[in-house]
Protein backbone atom coordinates (compact mmCIF):
# COMPACT_ATOMS: atom_id res chain seq x y z
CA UNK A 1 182.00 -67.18 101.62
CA UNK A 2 181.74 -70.67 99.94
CA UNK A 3 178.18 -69.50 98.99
CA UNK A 4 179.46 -66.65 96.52
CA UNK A 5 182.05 -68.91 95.42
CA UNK A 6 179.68 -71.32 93.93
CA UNK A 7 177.16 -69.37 92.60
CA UNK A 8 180.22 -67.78 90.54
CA UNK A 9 181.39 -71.07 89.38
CA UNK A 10 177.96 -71.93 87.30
CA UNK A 11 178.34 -68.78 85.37
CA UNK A 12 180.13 -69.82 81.85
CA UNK A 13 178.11 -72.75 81.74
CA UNK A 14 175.73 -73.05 79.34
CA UNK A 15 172.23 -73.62 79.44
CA UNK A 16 170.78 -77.43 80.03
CA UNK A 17 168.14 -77.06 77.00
CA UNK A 18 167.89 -78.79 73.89
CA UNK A 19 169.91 -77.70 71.61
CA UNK A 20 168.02 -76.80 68.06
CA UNK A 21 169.40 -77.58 64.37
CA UNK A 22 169.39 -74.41 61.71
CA UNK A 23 166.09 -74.70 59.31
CA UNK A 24 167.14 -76.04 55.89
CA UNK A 25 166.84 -73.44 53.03
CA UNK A 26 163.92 -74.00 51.33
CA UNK A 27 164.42 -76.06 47.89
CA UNK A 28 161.59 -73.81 45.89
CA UNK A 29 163.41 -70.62 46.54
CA UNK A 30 164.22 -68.47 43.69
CA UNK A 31 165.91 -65.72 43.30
CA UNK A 32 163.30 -63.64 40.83
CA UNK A 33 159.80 -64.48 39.73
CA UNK A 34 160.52 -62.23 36.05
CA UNK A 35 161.03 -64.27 32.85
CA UNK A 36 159.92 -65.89 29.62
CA UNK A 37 159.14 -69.24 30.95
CA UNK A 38 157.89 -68.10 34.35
CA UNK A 39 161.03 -67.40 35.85
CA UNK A 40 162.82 -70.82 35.61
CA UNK A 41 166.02 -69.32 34.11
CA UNK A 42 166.45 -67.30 37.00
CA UNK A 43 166.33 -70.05 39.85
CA UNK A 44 165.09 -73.03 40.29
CA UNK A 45 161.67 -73.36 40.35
CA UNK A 46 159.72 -76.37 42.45
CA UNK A 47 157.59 -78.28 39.88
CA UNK A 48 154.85 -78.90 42.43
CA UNK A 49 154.11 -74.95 42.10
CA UNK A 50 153.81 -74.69 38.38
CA UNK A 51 150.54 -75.71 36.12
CA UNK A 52 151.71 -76.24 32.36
CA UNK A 53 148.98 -76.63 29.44
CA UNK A 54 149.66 -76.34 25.39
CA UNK A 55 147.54 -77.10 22.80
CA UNK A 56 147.14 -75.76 19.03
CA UNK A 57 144.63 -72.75 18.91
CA UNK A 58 143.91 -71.27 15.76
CA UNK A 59 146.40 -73.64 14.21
CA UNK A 60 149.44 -71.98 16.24
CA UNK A 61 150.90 -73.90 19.11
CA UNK A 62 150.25 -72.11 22.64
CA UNK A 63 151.45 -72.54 26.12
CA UNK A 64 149.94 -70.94 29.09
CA UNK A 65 152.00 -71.39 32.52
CA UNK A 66 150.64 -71.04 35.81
CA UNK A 67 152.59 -70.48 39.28
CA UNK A 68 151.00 -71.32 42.08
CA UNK A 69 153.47 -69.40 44.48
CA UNK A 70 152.83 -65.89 43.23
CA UNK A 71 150.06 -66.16 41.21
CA UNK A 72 151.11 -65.41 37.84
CA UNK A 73 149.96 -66.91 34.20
CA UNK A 74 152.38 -66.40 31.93
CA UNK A 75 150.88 -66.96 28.19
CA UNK A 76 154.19 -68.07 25.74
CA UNK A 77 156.68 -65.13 26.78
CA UNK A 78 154.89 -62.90 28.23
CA UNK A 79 153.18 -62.17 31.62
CA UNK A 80 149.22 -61.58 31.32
CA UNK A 81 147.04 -59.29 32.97
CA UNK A 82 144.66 -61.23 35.11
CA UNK A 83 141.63 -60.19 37.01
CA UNK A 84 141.04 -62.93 40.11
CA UNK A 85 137.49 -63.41 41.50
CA UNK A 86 137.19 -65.60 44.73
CA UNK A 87 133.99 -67.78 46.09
CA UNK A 88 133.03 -70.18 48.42
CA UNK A 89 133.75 -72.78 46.09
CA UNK A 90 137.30 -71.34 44.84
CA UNK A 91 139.40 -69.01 43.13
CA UNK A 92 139.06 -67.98 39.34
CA UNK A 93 141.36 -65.92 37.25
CA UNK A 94 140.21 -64.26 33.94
CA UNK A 95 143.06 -63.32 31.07
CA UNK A 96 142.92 -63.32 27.53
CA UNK A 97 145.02 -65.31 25.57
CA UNK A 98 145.01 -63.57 21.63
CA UNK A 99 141.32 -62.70 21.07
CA UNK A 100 140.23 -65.35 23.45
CA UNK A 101 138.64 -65.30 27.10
CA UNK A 102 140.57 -67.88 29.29
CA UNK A 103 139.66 -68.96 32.73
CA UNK A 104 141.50 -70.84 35.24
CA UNK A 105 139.29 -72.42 37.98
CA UNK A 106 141.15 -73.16 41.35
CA UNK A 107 138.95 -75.35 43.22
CA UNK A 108 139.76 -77.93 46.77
CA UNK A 109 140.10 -81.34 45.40
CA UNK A 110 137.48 -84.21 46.75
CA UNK A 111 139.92 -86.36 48.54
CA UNK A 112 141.81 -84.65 51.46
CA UNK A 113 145.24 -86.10 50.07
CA UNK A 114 144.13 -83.67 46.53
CA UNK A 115 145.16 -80.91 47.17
CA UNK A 116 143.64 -77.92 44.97
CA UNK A 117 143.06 -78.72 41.11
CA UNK A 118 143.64 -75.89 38.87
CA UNK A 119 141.56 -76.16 35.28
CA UNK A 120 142.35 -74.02 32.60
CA UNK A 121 139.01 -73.36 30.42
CA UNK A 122 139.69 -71.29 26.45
CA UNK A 123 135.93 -69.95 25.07
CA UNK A 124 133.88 -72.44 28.13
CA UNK A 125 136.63 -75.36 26.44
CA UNK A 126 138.32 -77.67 29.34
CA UNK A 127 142.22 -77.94 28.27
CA UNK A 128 143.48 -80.86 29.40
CA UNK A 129 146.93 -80.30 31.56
CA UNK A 130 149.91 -81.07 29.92
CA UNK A 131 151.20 -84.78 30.95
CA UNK A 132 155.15 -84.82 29.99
């Protein structure tokens, strides 16, 4: 009898295991990826997954956007059409920006603490990335 009585007593007990903590919401999350600047105004967007580059072409400033979460170039307001080609040696995505052929190059980085560099190329030109 004292057998069934302790096995009954261990019953509401709870487990002996480590107990775990809830997962953080991710900081980058956003709540849609539509938008004029990339979909900033919608959410907050981490600045770690967006490339930025302007620069005057054909005397008219320009600003092509690129987010490294889903993939998208935006070009000023409006989302462009890109067709991606992958390699061994990276990732490239053709759009046009106006009447010109643009290019961004994703490629690993030399150092294991770079990451992947992105390069944005207008007509074969290198655009330097936008430092502000």
């Amino acid at each position: 009898m004292s057998v069934i009585l302790t096995a009954c007593r261990n019953v509401n007990k709870p487990k002996s295991g480590k107990r775990r903590k809830p997962k953080p919401k991710s900081a980058h999350r956003h709540r849609s990826s539509a938008g004029a600047t990339g979909g900033a105004e919608f959410g907050y967007v981490d600045a770690n997954c967006v490339k930025m580059w302007t620069w005057a072409l054909d005397d008219e400033p320009v600003t092509v956007i690129f987010r490294r979460d889903t993939m998208e170039v935006w070009v000023g307001d409006e989302k462009a059409e890109t067709m991606c080609n992958f390699s061994e040696h990276g990732a490239e995505m053709d759009f046009c920006v106006g009447s010109h052929k643009a290019r961004i190059r994703s490629m690993q980085g030399c150092d294991r603490k770079q990451r992947i560099i992105h390069t944005l190329s207008v007509d074969g030109y290198v655009i330097p990335e936008e430092t502000t």
